[in-house]
Protein backbone atom coordinates (compact mmCIF):
# COMPACT_ATOMS: atom_id res chain seq x y z
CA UNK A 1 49.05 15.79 15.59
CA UNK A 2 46.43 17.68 12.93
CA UNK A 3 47.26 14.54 10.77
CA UNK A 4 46.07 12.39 13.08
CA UNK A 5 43.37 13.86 14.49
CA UNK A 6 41.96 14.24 10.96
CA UNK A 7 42.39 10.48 10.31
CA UNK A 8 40.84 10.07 13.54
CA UNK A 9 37.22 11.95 12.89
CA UNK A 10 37.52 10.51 9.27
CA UNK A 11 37.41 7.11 10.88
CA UNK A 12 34.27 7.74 13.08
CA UNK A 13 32.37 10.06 10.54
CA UNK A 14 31.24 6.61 8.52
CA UNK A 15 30.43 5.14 12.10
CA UNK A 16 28.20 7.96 12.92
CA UNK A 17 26.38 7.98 9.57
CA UNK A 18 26.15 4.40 10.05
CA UNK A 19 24.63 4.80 13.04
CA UNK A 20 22.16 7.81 11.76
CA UNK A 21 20.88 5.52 8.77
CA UNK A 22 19.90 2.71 11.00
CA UNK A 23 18.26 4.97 13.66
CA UNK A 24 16.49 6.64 10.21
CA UNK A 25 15.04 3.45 9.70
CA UNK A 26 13.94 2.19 13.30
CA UNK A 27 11.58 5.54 13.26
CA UNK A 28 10.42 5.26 10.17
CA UNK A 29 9.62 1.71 10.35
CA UNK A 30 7.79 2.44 13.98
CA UNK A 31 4.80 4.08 12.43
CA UNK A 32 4.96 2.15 9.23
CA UNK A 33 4.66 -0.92 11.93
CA UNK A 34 1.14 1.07 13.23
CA UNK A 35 -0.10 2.33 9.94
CA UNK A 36 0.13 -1.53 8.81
CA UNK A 37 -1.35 -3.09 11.65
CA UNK A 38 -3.84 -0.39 12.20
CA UNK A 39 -5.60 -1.54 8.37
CA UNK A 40 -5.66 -5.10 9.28
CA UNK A 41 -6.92 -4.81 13.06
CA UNK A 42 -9.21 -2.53 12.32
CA UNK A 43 -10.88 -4.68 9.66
CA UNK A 44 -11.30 -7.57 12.40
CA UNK A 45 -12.70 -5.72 14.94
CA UNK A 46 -16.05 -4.48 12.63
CA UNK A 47 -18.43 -7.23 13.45
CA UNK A 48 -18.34 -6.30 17.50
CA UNK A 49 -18.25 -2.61 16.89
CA UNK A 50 -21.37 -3.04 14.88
CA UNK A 51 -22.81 -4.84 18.29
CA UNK A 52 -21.48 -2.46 20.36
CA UNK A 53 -22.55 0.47 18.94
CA UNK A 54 -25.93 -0.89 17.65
CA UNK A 55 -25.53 0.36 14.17
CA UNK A 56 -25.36 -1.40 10.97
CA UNK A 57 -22.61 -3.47 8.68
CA UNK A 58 -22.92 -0.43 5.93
CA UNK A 59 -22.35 2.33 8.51
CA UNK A 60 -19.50 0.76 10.29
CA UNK A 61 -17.82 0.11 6.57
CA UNK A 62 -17.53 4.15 7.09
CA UNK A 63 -14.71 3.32 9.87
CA UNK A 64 -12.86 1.74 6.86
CA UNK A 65 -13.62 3.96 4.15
CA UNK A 66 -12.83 7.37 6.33
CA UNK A 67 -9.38 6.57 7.02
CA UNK A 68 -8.18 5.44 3.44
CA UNK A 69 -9.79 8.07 1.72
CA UNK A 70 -7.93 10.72 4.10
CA UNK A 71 -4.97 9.13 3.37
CA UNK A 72 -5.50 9.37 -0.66
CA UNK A 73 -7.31 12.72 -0.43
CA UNK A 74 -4.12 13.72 1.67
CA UNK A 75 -0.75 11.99 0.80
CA UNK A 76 0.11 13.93 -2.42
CA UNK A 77 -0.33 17.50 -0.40
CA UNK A 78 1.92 15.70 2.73
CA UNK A 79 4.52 14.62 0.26
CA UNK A 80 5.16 18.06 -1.45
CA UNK A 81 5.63 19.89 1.52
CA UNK A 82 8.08 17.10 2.28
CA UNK A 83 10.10 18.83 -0.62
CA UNK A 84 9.51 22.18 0.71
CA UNK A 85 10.14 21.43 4.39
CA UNK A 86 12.13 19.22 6.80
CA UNK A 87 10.60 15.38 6.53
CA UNK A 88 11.48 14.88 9.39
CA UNK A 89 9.29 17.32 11.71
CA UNK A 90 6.16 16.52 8.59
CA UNK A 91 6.96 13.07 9.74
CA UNK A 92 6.70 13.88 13.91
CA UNK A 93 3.05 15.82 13.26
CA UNK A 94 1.99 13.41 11.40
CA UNK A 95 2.83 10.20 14.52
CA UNK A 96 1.68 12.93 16.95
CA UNK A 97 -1.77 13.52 14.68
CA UNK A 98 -1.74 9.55 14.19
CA UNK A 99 -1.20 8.80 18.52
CA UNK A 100 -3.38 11.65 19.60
CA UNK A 101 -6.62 10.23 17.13
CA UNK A 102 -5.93 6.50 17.81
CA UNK A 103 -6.53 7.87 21.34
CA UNK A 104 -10.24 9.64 20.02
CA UNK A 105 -10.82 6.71 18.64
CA UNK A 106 -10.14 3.94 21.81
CA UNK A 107 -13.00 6.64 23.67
CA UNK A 108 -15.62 7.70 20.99
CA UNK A 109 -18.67 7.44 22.70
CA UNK A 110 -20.63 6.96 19.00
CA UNK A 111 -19.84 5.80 15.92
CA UNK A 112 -20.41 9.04 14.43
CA UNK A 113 -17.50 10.24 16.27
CA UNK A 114 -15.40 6.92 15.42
CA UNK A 115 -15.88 7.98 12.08
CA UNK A 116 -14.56 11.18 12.61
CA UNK A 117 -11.73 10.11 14.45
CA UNK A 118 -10.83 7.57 11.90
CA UNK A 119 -10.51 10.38 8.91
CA UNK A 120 -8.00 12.68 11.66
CA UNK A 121 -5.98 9.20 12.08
CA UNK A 122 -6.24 8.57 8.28
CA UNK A 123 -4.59 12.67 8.00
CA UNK A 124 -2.10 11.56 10.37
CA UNK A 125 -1.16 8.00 8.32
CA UNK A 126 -1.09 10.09 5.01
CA UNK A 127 1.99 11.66 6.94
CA UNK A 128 3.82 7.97 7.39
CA UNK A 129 2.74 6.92 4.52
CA UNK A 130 4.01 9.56 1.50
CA UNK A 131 7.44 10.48 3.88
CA UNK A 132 8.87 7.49 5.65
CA UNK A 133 10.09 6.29 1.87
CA UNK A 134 11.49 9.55 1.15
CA UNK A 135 13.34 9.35 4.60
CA UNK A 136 14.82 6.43 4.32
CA UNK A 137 16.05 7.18 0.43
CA UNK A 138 17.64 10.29 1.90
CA UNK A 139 19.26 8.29 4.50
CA UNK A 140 20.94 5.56 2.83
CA UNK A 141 23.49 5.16 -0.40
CA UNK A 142 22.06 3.99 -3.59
CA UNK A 143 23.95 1.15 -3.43
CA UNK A 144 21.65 -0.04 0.32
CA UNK A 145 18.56 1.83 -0.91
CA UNK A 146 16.94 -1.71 -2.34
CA UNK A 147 18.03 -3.35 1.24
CA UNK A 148 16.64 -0.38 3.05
CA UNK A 149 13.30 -0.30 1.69
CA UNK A 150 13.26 -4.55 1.56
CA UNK A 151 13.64 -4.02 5.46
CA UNK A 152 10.20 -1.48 5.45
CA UNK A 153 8.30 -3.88 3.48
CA UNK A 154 9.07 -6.72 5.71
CA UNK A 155 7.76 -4.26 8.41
CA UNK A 156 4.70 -3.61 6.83
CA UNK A 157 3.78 -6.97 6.33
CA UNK A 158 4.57 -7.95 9.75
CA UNK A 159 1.78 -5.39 10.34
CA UNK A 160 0.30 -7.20 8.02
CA UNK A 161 0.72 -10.71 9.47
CA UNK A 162 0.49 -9.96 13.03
CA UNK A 163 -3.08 -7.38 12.80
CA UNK A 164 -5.29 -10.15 13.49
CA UNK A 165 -3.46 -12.37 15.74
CA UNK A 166 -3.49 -8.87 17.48
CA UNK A 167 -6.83 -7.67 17.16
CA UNK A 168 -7.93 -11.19 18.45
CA UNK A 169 -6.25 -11.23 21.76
CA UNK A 170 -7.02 -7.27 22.34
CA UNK A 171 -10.68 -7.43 21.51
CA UNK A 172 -10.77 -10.52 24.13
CA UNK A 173 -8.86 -8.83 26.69
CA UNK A 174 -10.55 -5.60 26.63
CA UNK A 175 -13.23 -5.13 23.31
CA UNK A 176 -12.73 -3.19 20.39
CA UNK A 177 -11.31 0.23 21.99
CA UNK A 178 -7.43 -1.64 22.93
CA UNK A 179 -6.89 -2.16 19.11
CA UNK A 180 -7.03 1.87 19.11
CA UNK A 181 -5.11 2.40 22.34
CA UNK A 182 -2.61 -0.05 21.65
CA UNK A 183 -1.24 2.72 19.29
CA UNK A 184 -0.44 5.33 21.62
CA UNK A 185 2.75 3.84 23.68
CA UNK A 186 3.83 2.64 20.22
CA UNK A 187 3.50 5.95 18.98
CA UNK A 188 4.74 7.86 21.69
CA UNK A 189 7.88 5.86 21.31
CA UNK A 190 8.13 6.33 17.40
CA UNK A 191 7.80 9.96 18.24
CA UNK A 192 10.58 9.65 20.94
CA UNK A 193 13.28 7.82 18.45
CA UNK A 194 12.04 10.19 15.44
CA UNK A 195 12.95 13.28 17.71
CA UNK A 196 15.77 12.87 19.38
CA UNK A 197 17.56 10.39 17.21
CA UNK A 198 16.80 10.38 13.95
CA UNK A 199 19.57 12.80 11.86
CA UNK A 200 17.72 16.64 10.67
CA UNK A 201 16.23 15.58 7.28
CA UNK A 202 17.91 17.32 4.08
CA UNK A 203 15.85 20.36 2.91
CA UNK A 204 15.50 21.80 -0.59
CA UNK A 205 17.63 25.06 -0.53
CA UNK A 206 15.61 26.04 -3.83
CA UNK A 207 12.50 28.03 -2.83
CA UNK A 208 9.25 26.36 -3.47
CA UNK A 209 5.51 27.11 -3.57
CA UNK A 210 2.17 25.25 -2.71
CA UNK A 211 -0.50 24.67 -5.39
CA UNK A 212 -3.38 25.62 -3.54
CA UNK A 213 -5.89 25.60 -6.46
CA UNK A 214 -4.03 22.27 -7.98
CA UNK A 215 -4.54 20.97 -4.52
CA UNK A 216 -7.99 21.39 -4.23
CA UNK A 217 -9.02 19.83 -7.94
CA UNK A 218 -6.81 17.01 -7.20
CA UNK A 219 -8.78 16.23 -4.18
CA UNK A 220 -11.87 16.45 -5.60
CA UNK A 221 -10.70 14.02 -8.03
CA UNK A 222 -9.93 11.37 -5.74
CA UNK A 223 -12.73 12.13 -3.17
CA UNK A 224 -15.13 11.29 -6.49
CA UNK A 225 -13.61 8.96 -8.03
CA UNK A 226 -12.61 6.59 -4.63
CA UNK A 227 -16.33 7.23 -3.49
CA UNK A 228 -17.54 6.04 -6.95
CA UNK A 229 -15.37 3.16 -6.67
CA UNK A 230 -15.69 2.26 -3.15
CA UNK A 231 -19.81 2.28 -3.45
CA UNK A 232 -19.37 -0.38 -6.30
CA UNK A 233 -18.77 -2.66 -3.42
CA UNK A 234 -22.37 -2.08 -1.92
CA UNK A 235 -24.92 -4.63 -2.39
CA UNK A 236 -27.73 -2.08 -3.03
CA UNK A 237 -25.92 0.73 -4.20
CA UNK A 238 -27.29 3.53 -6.17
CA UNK A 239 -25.52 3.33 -10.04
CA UNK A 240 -26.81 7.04 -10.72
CA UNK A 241 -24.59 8.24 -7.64
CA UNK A 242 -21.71 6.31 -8.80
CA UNK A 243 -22.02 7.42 -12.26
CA UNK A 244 -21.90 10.70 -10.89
CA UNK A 245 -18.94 10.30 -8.79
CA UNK A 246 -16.88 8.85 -11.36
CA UNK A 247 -17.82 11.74 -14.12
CA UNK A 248 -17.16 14.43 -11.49
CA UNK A 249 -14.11 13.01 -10.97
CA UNK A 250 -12.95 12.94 -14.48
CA UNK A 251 -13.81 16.42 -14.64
CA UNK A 252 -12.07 17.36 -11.73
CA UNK A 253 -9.05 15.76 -13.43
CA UNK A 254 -9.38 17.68 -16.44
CA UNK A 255 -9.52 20.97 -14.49
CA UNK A 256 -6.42 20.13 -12.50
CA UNK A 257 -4.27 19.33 -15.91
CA UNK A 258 -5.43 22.59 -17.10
CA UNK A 259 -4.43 24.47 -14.22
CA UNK A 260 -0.96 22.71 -13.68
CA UNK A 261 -0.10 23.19 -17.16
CA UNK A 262 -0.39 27.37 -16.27
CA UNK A 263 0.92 27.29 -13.34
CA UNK A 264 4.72 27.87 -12.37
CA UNK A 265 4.74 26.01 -9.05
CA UNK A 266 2.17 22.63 -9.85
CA UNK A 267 1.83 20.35 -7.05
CA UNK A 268 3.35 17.81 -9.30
CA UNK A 269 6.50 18.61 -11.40
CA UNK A 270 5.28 16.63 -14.60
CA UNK A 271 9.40 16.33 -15.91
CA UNK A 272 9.29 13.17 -13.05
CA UNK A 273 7.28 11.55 -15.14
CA UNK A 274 9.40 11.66 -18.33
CA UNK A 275 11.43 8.93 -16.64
CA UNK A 276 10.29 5.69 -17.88
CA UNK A 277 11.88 3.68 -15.20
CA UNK A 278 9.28 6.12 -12.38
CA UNK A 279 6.30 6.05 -15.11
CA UNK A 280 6.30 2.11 -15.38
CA UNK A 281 7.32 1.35 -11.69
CA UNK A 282 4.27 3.36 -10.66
CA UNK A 283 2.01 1.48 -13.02
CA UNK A 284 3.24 -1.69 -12.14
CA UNK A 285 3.13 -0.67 -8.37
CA UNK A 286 -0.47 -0.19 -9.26
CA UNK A 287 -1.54 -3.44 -10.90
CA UNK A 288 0.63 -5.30 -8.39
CA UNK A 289 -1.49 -3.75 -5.57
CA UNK A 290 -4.31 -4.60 -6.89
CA UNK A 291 -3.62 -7.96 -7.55
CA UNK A 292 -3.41 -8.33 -3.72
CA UNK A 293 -6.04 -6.45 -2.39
CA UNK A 294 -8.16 -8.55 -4.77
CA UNK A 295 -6.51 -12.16 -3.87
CA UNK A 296 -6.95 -10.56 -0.41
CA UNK A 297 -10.72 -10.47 -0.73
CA UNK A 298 -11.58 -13.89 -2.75
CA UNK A 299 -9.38 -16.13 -0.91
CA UNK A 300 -11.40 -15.86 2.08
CA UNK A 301 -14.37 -16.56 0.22
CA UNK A 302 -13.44 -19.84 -0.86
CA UNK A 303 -12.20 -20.81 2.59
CA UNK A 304 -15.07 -20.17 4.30
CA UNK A 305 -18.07 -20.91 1.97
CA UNK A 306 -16.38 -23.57 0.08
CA UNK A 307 -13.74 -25.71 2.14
CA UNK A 308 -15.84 -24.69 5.15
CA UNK A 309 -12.83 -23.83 7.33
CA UNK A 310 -13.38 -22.23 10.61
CA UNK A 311 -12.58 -18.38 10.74
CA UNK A 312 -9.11 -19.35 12.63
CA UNK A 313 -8.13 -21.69 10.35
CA UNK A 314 -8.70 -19.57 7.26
CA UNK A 315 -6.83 -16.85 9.45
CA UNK A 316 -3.60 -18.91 9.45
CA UNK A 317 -3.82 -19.64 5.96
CA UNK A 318 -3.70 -16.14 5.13
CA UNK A 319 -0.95 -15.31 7.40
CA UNK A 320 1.55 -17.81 5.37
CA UNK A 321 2.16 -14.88 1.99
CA UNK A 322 3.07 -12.19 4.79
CA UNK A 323 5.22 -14.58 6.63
CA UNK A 324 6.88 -15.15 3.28
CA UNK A 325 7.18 -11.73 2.23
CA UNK A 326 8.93 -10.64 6.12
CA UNK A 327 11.77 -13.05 5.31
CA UNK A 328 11.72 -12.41 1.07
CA UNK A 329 12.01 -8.47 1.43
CA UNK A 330 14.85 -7.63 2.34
CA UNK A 331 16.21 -10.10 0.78
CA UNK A 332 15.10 -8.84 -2.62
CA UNK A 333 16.14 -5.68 -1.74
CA UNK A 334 19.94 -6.81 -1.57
CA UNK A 335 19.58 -8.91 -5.03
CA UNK A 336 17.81 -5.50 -6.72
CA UNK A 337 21.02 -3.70 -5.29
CA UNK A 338 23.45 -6.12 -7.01
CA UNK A 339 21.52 -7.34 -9.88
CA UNK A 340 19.50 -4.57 -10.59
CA UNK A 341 15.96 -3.35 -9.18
CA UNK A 342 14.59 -4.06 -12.33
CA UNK A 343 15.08 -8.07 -13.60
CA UNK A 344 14.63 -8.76 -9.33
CA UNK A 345 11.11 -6.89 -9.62
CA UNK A 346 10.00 -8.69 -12.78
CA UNK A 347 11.06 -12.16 -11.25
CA UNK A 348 8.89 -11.08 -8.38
CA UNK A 349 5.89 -10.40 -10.92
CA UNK A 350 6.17 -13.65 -12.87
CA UNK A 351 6.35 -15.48 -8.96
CA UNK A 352 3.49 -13.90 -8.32
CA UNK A 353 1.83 -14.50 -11.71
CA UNK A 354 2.52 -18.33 -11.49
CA UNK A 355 1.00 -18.42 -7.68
CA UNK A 356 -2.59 -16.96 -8.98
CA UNK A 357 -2.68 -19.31 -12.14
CA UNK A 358 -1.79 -22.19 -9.12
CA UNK A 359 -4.81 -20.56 -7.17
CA UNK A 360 -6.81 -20.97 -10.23
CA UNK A 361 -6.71 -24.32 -10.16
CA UNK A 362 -8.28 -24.62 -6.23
CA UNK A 363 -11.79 -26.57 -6.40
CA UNK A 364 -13.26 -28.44 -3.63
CA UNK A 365 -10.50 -31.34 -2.95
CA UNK A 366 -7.75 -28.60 -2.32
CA UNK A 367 -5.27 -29.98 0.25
CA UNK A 368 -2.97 -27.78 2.81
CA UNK A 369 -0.20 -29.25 0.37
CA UNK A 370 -2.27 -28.19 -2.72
CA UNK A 371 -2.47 -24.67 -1.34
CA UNK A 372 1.34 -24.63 0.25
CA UNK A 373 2.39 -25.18 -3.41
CA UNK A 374 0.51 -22.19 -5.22
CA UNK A 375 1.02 -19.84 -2.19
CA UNK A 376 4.63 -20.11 -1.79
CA UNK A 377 5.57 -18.56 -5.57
CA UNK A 378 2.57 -15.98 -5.20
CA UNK A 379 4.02 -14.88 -1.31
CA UNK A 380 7.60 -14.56 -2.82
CA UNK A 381 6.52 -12.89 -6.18
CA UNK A 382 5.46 -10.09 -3.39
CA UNK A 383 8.34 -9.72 -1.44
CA UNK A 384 10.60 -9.88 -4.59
CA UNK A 385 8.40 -7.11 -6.66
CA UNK A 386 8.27 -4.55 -3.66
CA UNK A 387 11.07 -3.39 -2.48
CA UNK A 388 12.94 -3.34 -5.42
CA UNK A 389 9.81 -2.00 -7.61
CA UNK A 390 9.57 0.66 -4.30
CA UNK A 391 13.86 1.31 -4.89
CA UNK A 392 13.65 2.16 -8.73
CA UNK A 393 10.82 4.38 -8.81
CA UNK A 394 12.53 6.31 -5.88
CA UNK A 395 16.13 5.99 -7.49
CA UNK A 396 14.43 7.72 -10.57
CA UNK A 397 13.51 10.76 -8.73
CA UNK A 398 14.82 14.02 -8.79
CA UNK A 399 16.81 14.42 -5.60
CA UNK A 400 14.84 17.23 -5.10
CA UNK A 401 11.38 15.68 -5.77
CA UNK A 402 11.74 12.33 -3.34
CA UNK A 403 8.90 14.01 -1.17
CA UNK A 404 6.27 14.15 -4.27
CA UNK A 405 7.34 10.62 -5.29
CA UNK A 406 7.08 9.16 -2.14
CA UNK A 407 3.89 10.05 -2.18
CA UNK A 408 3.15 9.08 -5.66
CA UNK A 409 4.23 5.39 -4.95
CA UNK A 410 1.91 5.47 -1.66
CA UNK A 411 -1.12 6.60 -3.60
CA UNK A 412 -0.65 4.29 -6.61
CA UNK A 413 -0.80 1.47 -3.89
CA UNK A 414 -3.91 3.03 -2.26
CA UNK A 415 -6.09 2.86 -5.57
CA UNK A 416 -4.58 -0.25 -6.44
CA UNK A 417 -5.98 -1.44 -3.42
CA UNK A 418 -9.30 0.81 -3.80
CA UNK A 419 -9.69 -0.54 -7.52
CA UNK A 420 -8.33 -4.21 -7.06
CA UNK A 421 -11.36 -5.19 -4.30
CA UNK A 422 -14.58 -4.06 -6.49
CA UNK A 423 -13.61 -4.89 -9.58
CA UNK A 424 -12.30 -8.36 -8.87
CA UNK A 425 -15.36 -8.48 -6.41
CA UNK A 426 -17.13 -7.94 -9.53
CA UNK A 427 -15.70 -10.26 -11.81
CA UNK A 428 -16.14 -12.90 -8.72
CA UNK A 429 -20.03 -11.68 -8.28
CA UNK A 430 -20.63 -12.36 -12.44
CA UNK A 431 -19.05 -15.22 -13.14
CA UNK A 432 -20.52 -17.00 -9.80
CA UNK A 433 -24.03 -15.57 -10.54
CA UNK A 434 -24.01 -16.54 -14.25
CA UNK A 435 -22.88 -20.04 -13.28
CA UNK A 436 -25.46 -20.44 -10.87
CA UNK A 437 -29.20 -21.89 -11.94
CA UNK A 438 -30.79 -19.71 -9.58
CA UNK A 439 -32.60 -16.25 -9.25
CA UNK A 440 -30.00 -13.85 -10.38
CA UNK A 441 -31.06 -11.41 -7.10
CA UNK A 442 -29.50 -13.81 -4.95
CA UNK A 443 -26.47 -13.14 -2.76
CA UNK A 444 -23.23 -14.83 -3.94
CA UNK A 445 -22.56 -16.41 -0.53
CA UNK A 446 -25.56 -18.39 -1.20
CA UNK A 447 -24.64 -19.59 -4.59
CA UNK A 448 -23.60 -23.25 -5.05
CA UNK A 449 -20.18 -24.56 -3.95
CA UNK A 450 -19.57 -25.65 -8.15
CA UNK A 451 -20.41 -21.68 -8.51
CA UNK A 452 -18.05 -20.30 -6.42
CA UNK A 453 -15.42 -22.70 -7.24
CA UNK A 454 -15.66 -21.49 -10.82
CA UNK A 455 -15.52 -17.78 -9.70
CA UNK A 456 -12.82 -18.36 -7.82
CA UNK A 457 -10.99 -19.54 -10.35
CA UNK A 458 -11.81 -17.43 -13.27
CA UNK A 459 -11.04 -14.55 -10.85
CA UNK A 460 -7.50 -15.50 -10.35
CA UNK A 461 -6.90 -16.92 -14.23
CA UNK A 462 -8.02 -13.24 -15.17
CA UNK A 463 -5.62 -11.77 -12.48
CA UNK A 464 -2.41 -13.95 -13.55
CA UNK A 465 -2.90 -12.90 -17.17
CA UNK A 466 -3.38 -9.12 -15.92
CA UNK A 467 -0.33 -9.53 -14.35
CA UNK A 468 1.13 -11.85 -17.87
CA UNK A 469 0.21 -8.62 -19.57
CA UNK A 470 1.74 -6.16 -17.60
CA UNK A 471 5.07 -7.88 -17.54
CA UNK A 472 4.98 -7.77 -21.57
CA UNK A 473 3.95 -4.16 -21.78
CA UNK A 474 6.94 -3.07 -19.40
CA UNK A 475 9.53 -5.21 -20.70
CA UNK A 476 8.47 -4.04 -24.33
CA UNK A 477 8.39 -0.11 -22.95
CA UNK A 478 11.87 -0.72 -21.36
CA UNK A 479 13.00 -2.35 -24.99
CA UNK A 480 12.16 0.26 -26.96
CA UNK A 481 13.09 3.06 -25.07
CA UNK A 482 16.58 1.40 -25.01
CA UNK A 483 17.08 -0.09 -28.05
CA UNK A 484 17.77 3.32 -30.15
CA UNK A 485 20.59 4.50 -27.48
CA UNK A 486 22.09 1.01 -27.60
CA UNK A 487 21.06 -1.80 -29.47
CA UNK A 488 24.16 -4.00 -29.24
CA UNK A 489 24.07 -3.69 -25.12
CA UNK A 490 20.59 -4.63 -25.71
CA UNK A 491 21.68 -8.22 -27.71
CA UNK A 492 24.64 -8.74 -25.27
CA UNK A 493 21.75 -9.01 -22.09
């Protein structure tokens, strides 16, 4: 009888954890869902919240600028308390912080107050952002961690893909203040499923300690330096200030090496970071993020101003890469678990490479077929390089370090994305300006079509070889850092 009870609950246990894992992953992916669509509603939405509140285009960018630097300023703190305390509840507060400011922000009477509301939401996205990873690591074997985390980027980029179809319909129906409220019964019900069914999270039984004084250099550092970077963007901005950002930031940086290098309990355990495989997936994590916030940017660009496409149209164009990527992801993340996150997220690199040197052919007879055939590789190269890029820098972490590196991969996305736009914004401004024969204080959406076809161009040929590059720097890191333990396993791949 003993016998067969015990066969009995060893039958069910796998159901249940079955069933624990997939419920993991329905929270989690509820408020990566918001935090997704949130960034690309939002960003629709400016124009008529600069009507209705009467203010101007460079104030409202504030709404924008608020809630991502929150998030950076913020992530890295969230994530190592996630190693200190249960991800879970971290995860709760920060949907509950998330809901109760999307609310603030659906009634702020001024945009002062938007503003302000935006940074709390930003706090509580900081939360979703640097834990949901961790969560879902913790959740599933190694052997479903690339499928896993393929199934949360498909989720984020149905965010992605679905924000301004969205925002469109909401700000019809009821103006700017639904793409805020829509949040809260979404939230509410993340919170529900993240309470009630989502398994206790596991919690480091070693005793830990926050870096208060680590924690307040490192925010200082990337208060300056995503300031600095962010005012690059500015048409008149003030090169002094920015100078001054970005040198107080570097200084900032110094201070908090010096201080974690004392200290017994940094905010960052540096050992991670003697793992090649976490060192290079962050830094290509990086690039690759930049890469898209940058395509991001341009693309409409040469829509608009050159092809002369109508703001819908252009819309629907740029929904095709995160249509791609919701089908590609989780898909990759099965190959990366049977083939190995690595070779899958270098495929995904060269894809993506191949669609921006594609893109850098795009002049002024560009076809739907034309652009089909250069955004199909770069929308696959995406969902290919995520998830599994996302599943080897976790499966290098220290089991009891997933908090820190969640948030790790979450901020080297941010400032990929906070880098990518003004400094391929730049390279787009020169090389459009310098073509042009007019007065160099004009605006580049007044520069000839010829002009901005040849930005656009040598904008994405200098992107595809960043990318060329950063292939041939990992592969050669990964080669040499192998080749001394075992140079005949090397030969035989």
């Amino acid at each position: 009888m003993l016998e067969t009870q015990e066969t009995k609950f060893n039958y069910l246990k796998p159901e249940i954890k079955t069933s624990e894992k997939w419920w993991t992953i329905l929270g989690v992916s509820v408020g990566v869902f918001i935090f997704s669509l949130d960034v690309y509603i939002v960003n629709l939405a400016l124009p008529v919240m600069v009507e209705s509140f009467h203010t101007t285009f460079a104030v409202s960018q504030w709404i924008v600028l608020s809630y991502l630097l929150a998030i950076s300023i913020f992530v890295l703190s969230v994530a190592k308390l996630g190693d200190m305390w249960s991800k879970k509840r971290l995860y709760i507060i920060g949907m509950i912080v998330f809901t109760i400011s999307s609310l603030l922000c659906g009634i702020a009477p001024n945009i002062g107050f938007l503003i302000a509301f935006r940074a709390m939401q930003g706090l509580g996205a900081a939360f979703i952002s640097g834990l949901g990873t961790a969560m879902i690591v913790e959740a599933f074997p190694a052997e479903e961690r690339g499928f896993a985390l393929g199934i949360r980027a498909g989720v984020f980029a149905l965010g992605m893909m679905l924000g301004p179809t969205i925002g469109g319909i909401l700000i019809s129906i009821g103006d700017w203040p639904l793409i805020f409220l829509i949040n809260v019964p979404i939230g509410i019900l993340g919170i529900v499923i993240m309470a009630y069914l989502v398994p206790p999270s596991v919690v480091n039984g070693k005793k830990q300690y926050f870096d208060i004084i680590g924690t307040i250099f490192i925010t200082l550092m990337l208060t300056c330096f995503i300031l600095g970077i962010t005012l690059l963007e500015e048409q008149n901005y003030d090169l002094n200030l920015i100078l001054f950002l970005l040198f107080s930031s570097i200084i900032a940086f110094g201070f908090f090496i010096l201080v974690e290098m004392q200290t017994l309990h940094p905010i960052i355990d540096w050992k991670i970071f003697q793992s090649l495989e976490l060192t290079v997936g962050l830094g290509l994590r990086f690039i690759g993020n930049l890469v898209i916030a940058g395509a991001i940017f341009i693309l409409p660009f040469f829509f608009q101003l050159v092809k002369q496409y109508p703001p819908d149209t252009t819309g629907l164009l740029l929904a095709i890469p995160p249509i791609i990527i919701v089908l590609t992801a989780p898909i990759a993340g099965i190959l990366s678990d049977k083939f190995g996150s690595r070779i899958i997220s270098l495929i995904g690199l060269v894809l993506m490479a191949i669609g921006c040197f594609l893109i850098s052919t795009f002049n002024t007879k560009l076809t739907i077929v034309n652009y089909m055939i250069a955004i199909v590789p770069y929308g696959l190269g995406i969902g290919m390089f995520q998830s599994p890029n996302n599943s080897a820098i976790m499966g290098a972490a220290p089991k009891d370090s997933l908090g820190i590196t969640s948030g790790l991969l979450s901020l080297s996305r941010i400032l990929g994305q906070t880098v990518g736009v003004p400094l391929v914004g730049a390279i787009f401004s020169f090389v459009t300006l310098k073509n042009t024969q007019l007065t160099r204080n004009i605006d580049v959406t007044t520069a000839p079509i010829a002009s901005l076809v040849l930005g656009t161009q040598i904008t994405f040929l200098f992107i595809a070889i960043l990318l060329l590059v950063s292939i041939v720097v990992a592969i050669c890191l990964w080669w040499f850092k192998e080749k001394p333990v075992s140079p005949e396993k090397l030969i035989s791949d």
